[in-house]
PDB file of N, CA and C in Angstrom:
ATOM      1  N   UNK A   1       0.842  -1.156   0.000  1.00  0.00           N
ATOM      2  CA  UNK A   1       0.000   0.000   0.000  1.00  0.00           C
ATOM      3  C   UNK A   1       0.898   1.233   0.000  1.00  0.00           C
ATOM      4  N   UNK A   2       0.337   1.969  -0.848  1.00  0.00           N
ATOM      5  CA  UNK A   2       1.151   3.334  -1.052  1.00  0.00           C
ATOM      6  C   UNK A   2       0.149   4.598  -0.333  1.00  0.00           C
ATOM      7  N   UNK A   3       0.648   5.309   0.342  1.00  0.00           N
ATOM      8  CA  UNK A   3       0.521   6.659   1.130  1.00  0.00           C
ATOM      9  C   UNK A   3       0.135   7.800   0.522  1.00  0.00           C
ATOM     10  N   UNK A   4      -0.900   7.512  -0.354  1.00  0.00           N
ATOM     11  CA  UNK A   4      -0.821   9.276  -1.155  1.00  0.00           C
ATOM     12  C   UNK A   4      -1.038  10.415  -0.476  1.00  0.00           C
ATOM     13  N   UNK A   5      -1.945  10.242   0.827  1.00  0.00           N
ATOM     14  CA  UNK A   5      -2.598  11.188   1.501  1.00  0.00           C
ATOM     15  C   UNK A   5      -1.138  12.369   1.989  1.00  0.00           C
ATOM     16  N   UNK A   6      -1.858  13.418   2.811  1.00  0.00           N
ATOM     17  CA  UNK A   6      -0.620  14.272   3.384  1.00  0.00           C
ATOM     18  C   UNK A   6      -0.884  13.980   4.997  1.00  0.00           C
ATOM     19  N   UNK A   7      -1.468  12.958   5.448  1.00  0.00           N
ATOM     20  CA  UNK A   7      -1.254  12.598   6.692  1.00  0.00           C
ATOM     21  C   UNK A   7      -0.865  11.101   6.693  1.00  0.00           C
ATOM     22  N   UNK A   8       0.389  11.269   8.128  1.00  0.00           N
ATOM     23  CA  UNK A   8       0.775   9.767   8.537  1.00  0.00           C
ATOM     24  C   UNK A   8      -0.723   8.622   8.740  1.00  0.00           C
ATOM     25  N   UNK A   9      -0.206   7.477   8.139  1.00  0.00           N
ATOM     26  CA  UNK A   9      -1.579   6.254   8.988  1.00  0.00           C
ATOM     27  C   UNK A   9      -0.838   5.555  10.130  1.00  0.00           C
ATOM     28  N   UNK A  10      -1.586   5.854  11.545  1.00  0.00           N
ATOM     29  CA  UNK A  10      -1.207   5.643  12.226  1.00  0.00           C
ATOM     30  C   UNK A  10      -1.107   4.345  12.580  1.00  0.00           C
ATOM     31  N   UNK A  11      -0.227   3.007  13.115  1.00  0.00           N
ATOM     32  CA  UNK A  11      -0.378   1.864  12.929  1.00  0.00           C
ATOM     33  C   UNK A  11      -1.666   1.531  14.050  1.00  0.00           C
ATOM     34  N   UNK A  12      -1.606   2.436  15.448  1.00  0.00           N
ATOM     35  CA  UNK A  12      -2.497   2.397  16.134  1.00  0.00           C
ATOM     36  C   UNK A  12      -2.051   3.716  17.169  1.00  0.00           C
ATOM     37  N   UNK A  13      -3.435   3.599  18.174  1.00  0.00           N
ATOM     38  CA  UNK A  13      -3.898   5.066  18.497  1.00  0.00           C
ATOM     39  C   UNK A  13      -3.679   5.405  20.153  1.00  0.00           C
ATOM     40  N   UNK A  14      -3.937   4.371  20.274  1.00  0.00           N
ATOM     41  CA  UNK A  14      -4.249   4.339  22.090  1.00  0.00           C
ATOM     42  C   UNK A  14      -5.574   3.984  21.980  1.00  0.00           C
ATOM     43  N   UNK A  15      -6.495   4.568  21.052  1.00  0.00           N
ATOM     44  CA  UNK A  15      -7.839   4.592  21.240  1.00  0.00           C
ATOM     45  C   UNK A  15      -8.625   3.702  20.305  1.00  0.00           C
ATOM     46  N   UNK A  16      -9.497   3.490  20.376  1.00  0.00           N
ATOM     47  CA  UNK A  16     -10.692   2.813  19.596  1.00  0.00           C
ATOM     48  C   UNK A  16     -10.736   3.415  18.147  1.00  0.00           C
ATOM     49  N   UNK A  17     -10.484   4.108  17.961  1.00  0.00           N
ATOM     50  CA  UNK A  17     -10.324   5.100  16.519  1.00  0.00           C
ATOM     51  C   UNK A  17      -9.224   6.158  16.323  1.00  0.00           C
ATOM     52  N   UNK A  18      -9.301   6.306  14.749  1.00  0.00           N
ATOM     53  CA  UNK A  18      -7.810   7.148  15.024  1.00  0.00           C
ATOM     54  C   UNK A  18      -6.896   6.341  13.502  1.00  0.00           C
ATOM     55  N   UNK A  19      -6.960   4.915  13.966  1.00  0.00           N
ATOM     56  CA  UNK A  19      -5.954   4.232  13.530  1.00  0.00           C
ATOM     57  C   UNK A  19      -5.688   3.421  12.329  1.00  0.00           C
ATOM     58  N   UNK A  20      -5.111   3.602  11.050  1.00  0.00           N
ATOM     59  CA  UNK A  20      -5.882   3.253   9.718  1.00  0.00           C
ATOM     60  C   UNK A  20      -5.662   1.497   9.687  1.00  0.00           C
ATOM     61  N   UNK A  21      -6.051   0.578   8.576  1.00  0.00           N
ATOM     62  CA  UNK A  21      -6.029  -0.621   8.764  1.00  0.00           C
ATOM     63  C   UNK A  21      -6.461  -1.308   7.299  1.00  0.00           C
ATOM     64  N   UNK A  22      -5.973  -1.860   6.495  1.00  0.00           N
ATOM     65  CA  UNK A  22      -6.637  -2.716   5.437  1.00  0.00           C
ATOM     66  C   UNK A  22      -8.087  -3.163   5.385  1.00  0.00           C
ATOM     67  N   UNK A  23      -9.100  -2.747   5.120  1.00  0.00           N
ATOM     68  CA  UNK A  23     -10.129  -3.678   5.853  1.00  0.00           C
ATOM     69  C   UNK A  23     -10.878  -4.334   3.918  1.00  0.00           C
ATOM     70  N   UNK A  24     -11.516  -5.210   4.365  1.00  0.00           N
ATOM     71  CA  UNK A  24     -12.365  -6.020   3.190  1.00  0.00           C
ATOM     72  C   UNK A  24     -13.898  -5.810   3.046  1.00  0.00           C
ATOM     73  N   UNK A  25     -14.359  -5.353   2.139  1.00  0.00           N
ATOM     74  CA  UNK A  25     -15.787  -6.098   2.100  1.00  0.00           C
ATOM     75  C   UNK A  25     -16.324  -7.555   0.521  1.00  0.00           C
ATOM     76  N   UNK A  26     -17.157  -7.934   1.134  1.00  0.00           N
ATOM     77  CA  UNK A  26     -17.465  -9.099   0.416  1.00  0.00           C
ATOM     78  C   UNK A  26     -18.601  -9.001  -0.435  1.00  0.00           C
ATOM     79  N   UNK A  27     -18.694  -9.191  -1.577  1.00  0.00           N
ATOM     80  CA  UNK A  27     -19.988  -8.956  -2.613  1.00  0.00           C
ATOM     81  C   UNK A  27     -19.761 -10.344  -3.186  1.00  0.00           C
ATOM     82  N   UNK A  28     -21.475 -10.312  -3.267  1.00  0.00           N
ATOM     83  CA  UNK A  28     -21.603 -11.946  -4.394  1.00  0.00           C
ATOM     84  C   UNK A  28     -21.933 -10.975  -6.145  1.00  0.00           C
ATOM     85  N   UNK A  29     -22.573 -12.080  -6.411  1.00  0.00           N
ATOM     86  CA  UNK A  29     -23.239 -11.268  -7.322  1.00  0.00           C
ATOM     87  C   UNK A  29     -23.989 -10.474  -7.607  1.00  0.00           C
ATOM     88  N   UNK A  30     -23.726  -9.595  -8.774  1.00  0.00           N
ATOM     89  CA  UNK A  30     -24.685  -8.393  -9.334  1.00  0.00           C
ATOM     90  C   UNK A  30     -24.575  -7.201  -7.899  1.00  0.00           C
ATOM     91  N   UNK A  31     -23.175  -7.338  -6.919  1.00  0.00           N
ATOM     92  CA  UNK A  31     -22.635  -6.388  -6.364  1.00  0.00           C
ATOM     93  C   UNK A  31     -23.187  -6.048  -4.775  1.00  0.00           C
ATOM     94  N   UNK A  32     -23.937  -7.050  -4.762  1.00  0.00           N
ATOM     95  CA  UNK A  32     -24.835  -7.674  -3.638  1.00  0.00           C
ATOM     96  C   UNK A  32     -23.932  -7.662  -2.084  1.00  0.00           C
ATOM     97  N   UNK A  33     -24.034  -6.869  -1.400  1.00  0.00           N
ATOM     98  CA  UNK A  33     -23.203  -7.061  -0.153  1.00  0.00           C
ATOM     99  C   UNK A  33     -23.023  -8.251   0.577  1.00  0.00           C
ATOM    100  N   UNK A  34     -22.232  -8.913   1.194  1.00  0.00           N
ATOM    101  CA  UNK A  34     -22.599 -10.326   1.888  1.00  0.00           C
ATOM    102  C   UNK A  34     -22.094  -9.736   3.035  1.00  0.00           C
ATOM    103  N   UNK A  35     -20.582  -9.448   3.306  1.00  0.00           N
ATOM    104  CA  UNK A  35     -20.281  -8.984   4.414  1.00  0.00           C
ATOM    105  C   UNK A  35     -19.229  -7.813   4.169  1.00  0.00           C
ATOM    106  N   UNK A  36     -20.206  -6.761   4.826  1.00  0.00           N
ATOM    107  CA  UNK A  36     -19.421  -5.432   4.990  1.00  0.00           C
ATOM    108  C   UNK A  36     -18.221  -5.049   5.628  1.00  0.00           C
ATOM    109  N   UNK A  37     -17.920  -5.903   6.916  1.00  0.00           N
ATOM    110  CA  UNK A  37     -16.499  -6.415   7.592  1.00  0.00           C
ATOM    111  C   UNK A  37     -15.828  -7.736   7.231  1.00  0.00           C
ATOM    112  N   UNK A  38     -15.647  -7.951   5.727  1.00  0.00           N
ATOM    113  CA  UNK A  38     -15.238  -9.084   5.537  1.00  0.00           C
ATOM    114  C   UNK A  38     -13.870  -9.424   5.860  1.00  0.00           C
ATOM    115  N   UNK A  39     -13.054  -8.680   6.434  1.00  0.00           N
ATOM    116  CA  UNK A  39     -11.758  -8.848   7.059  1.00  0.00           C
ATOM    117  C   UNK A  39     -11.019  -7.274   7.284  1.00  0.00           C
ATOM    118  N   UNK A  40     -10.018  -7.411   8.192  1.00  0.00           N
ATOM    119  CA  UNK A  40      -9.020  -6.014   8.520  1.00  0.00           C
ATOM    120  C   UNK A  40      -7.434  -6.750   8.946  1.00  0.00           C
ATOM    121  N   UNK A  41      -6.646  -5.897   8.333  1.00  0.00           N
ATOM    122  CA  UNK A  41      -5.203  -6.444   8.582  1.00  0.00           C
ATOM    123  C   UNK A  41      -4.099  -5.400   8.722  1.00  0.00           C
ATOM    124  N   UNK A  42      -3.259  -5.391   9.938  1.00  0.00           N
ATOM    125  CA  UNK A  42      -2.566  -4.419  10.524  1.00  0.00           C
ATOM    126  C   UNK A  42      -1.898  -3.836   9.721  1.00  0.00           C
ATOM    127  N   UNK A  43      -1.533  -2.326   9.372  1.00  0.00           N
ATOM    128  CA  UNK A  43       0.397  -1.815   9.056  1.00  0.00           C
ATOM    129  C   UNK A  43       1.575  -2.594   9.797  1.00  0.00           C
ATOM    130  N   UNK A  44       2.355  -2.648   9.211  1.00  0.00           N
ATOM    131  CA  UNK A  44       3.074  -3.099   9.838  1.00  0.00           C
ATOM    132  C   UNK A  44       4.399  -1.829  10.928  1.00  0.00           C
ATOM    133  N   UNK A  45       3.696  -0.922   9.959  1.00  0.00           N
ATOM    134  CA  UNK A  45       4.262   0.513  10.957  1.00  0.00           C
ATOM    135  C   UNK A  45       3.676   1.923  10.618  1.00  0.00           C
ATOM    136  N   UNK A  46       4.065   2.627  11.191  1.00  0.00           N
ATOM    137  CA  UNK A  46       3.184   4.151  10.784  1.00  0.00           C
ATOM    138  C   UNK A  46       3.704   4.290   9.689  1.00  0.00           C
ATOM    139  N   UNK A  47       2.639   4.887   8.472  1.00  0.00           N
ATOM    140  CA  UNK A  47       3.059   5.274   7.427  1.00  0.00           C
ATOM    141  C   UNK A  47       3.041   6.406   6.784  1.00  0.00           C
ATOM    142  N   UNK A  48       4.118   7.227   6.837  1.00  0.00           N
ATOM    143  CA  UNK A  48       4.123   8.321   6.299  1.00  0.00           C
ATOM    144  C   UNK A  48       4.383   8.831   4.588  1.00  0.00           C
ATOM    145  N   UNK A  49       3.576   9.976   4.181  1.00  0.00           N
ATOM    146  CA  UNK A  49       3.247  10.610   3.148  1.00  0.00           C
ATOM    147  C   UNK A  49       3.955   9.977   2.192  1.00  0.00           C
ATOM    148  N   UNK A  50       3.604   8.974   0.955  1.00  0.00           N
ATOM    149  CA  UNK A  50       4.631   8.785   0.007  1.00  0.00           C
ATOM    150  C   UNK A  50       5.163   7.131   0.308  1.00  0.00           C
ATOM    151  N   UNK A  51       5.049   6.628   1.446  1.00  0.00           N
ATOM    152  CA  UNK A  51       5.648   5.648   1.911  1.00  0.00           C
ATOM    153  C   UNK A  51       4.950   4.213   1.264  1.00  0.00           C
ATOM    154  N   UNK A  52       5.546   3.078   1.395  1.00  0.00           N
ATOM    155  CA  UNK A  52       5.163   2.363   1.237  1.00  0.00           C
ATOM    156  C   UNK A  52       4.914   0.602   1.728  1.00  0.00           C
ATOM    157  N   UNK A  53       4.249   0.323   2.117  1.00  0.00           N
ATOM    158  CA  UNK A  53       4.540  -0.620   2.948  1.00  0.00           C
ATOM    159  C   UNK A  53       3.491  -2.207   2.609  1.00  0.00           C
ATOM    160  N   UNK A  54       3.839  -2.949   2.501  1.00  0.00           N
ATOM    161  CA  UNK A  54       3.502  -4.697   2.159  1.00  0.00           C
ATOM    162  C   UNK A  54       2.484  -5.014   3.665  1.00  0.00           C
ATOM    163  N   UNK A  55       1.000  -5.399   2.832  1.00  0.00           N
ATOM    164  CA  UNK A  55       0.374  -5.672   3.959  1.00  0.00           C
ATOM    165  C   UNK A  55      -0.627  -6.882   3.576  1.00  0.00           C
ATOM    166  N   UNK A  56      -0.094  -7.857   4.824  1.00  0.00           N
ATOM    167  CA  UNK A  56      -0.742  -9.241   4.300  1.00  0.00           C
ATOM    168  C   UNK A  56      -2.222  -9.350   5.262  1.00  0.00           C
ATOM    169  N   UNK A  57      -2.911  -9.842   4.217  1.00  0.00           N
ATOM    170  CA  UNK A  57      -4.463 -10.234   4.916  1.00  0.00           C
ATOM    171  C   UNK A  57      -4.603 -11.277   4.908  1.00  0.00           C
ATOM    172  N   UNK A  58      -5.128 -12.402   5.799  1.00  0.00           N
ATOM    173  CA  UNK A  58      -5.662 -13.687   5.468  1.00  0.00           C
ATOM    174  C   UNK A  58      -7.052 -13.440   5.408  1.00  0.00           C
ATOM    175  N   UNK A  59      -7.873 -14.007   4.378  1.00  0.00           N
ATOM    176  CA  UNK A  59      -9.353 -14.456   4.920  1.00  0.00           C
ATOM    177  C   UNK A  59      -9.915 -15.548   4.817  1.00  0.00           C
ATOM    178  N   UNK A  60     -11.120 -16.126   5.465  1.00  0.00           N
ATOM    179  CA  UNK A  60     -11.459 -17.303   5.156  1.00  0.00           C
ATOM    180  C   UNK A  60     -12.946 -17.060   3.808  1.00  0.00           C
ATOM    181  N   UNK A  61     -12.740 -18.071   2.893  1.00  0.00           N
ATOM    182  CA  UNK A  61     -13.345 -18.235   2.098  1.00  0.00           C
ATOM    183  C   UNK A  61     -15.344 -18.539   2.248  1.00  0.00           C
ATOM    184  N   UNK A  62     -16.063 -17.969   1.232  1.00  0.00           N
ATOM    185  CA  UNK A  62     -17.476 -18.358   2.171  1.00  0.00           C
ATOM    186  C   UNK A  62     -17.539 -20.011   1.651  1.00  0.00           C
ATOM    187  N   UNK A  63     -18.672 -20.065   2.385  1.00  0.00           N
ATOM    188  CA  UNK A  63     -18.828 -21.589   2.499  1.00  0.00           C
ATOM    189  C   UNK A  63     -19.965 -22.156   1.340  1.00  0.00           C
ATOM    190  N   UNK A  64     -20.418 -21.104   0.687  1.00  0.00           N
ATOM    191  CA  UNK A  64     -21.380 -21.146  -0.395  1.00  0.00           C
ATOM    192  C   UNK A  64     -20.810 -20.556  -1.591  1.00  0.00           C
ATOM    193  N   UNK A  65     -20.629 -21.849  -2.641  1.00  0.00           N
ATOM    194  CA  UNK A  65     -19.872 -22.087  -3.919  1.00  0.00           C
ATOM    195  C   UNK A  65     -20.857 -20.356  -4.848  1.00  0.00           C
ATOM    196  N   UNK A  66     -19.976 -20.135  -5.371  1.00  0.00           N
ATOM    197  CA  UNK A  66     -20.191 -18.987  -6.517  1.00  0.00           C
ATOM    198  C   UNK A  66     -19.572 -17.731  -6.626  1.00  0.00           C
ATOM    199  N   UNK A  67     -19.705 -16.870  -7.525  1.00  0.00           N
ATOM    200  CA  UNK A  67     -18.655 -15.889  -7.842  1.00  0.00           C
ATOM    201  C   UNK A  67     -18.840 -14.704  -6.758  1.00  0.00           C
ATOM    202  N   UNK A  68     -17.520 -13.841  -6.594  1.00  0.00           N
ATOM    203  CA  UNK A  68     -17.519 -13.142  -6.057  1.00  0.00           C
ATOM    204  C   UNK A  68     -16.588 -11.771  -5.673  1.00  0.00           C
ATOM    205  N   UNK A  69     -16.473 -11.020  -4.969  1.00  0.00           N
ATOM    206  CA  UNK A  69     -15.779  -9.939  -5.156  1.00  0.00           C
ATOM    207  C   UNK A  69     -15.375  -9.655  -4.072  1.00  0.00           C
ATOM    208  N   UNK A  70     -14.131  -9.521  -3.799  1.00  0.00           N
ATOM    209  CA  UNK A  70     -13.298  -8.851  -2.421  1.00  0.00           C
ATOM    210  C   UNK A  70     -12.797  -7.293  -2.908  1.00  0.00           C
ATOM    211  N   UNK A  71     -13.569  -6.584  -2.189  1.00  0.00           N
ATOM    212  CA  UNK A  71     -13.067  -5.250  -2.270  1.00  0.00           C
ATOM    213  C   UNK A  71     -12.182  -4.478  -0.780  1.00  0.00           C
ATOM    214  N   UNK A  72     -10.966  -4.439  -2.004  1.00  0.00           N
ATOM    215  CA  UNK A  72     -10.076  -3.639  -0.572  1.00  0.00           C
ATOM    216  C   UNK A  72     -10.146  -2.846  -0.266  1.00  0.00           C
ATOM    217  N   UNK A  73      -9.815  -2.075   0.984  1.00  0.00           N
ATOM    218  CA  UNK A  73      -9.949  -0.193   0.829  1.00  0.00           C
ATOM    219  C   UNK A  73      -9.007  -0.086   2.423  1.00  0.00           C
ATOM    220  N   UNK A  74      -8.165   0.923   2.538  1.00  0.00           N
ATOM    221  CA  UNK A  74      -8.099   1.223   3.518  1.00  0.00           C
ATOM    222  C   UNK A  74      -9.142   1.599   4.650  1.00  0.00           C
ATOM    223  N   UNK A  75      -9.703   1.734   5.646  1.00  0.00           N
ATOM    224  CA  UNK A  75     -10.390   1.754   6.690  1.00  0.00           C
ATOM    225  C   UNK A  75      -9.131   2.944   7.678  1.00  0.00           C
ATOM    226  N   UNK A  76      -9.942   4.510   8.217  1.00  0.00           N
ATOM    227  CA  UNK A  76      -9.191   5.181   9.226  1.00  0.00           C
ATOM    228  C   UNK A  76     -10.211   4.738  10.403  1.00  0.00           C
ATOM    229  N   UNK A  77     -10.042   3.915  11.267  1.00  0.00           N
ATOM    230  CA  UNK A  77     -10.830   3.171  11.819  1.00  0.00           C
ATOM    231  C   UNK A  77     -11.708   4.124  13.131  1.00  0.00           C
ATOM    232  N   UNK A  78     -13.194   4.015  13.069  1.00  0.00           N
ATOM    233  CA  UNK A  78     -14.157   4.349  13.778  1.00  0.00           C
ATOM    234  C   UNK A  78     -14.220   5.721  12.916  1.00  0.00           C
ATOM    235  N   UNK A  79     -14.233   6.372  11.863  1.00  0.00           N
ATOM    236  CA  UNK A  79     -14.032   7.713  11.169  1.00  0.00           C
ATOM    237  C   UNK A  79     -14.450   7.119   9.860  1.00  0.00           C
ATOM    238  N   UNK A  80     -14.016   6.624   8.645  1.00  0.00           N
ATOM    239  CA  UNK A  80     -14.037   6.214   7.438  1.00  0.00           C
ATOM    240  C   UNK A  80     -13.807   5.626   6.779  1.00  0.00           C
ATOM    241  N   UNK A  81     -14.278   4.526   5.537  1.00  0.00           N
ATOM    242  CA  UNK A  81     -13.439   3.813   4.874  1.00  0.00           C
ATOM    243  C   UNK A  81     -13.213   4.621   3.778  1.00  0.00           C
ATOM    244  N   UNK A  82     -11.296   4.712   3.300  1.00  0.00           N
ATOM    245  CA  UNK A  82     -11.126   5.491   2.400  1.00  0.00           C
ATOM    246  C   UNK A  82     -11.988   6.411   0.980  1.00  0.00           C
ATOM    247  N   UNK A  83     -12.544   5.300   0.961  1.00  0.00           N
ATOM    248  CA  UNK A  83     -13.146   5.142  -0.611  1.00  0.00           C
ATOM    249  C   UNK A  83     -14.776   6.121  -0.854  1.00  0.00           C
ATOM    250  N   UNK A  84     -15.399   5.909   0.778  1.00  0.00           N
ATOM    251  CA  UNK A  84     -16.042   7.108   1.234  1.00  0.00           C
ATOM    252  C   UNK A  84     -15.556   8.384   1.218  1.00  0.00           C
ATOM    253  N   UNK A  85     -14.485   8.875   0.982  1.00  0.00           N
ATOM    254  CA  UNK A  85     -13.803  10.013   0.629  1.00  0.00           C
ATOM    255  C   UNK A  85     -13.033  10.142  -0.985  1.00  0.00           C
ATOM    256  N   UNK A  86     -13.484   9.153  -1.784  1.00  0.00           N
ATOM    257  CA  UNK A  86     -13.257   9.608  -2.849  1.00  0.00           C
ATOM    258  C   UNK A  86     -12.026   8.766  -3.540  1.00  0.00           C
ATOM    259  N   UNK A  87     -11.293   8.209  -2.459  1.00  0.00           N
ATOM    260  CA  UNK A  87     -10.507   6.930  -2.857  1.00  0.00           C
ATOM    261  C   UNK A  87     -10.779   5.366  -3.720  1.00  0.00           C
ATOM    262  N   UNK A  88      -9.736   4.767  -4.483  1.00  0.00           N
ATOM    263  CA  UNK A  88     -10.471   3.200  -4.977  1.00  0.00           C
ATOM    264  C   UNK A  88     -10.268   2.777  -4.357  1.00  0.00           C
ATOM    265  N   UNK A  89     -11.297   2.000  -4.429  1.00  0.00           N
ATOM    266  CA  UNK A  89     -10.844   0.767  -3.783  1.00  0.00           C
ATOM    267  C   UNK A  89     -10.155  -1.112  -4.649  1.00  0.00           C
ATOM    268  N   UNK A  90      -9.646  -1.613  -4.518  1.00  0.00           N
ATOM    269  CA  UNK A  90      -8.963  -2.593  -5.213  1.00  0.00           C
ATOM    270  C   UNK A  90      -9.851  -4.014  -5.281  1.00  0.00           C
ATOM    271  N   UNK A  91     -10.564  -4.354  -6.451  1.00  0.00           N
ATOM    272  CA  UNK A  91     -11.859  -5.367  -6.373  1.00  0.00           C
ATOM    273  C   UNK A  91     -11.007  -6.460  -6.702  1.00  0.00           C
ATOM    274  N   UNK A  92     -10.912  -7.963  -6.271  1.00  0.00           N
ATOM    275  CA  UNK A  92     -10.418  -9.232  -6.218  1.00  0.00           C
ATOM    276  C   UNK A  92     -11.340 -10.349  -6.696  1.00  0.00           C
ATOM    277  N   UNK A  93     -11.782 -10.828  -8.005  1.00  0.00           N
ATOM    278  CA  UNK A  93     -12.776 -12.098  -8.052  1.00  0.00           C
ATOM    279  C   UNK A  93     -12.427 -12.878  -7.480  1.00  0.00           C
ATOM    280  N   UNK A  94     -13.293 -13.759  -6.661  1.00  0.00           N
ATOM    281  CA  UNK A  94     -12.999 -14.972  -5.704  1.00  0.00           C
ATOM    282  C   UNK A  94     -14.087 -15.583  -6.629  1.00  0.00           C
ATOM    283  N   UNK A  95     -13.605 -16.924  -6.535  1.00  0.00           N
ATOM    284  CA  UNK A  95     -14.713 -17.717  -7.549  1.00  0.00           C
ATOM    285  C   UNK A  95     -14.691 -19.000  -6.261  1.00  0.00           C
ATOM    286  N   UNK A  96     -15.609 -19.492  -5.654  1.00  0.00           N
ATOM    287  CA  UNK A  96     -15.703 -20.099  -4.654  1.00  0.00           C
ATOM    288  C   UNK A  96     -16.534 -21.669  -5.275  1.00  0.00           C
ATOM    289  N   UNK A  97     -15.544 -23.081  -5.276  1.00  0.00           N
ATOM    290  CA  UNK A  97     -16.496 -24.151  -5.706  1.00  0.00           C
ATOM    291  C   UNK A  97     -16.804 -25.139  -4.955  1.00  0.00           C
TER     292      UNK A  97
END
């Protein structure tokens, strides 16, 4: 993940919010939400303006065979998911059999 913004993402806050994070949501078909928290996965450090940093997610797969869509987005957690501000987000077909 690359840093375009002009603020650091903080890896965490002290607090409940504050703190940015990889997060997932899950669509089946025809764009259909399944799960809106379909996963979140740490920085591995604060990231400042420009920076760039490798961030691994695991998720578990659904349990009902058919096509589907993992959309990434950063999450500034308890405040916004990026993409609500005008950011992409990065769509993944999962084809589940």
């Amino acid at each position: 993940m690359r840093n375009h913004t002009e603020t650091v993402w903080l890896k965490e806050s002290g607090r409940e919010r504050g703190f940015v994070r990889l997060g997932a949501h899950l669509r089946g078909g025809g764009s259909t939400v399944v799960d809106n928290d379909y996963g979140r996965a740490e920085l591995p450090r604060d990231v400042a303006q420009g920076d760039v940093v490798d961030v691994e997610m695991r998720l578990t797969a659904p349990t009902e065979a058919g096509s589907y869509t993992i959309d990434l987005d950063m999450v500034n957690e308890g405040i916004c998911w990026f993409a609500q501000q005008g950011s992409k987000s990065a769509a993944v077909a999962l084809e589940v059999t």
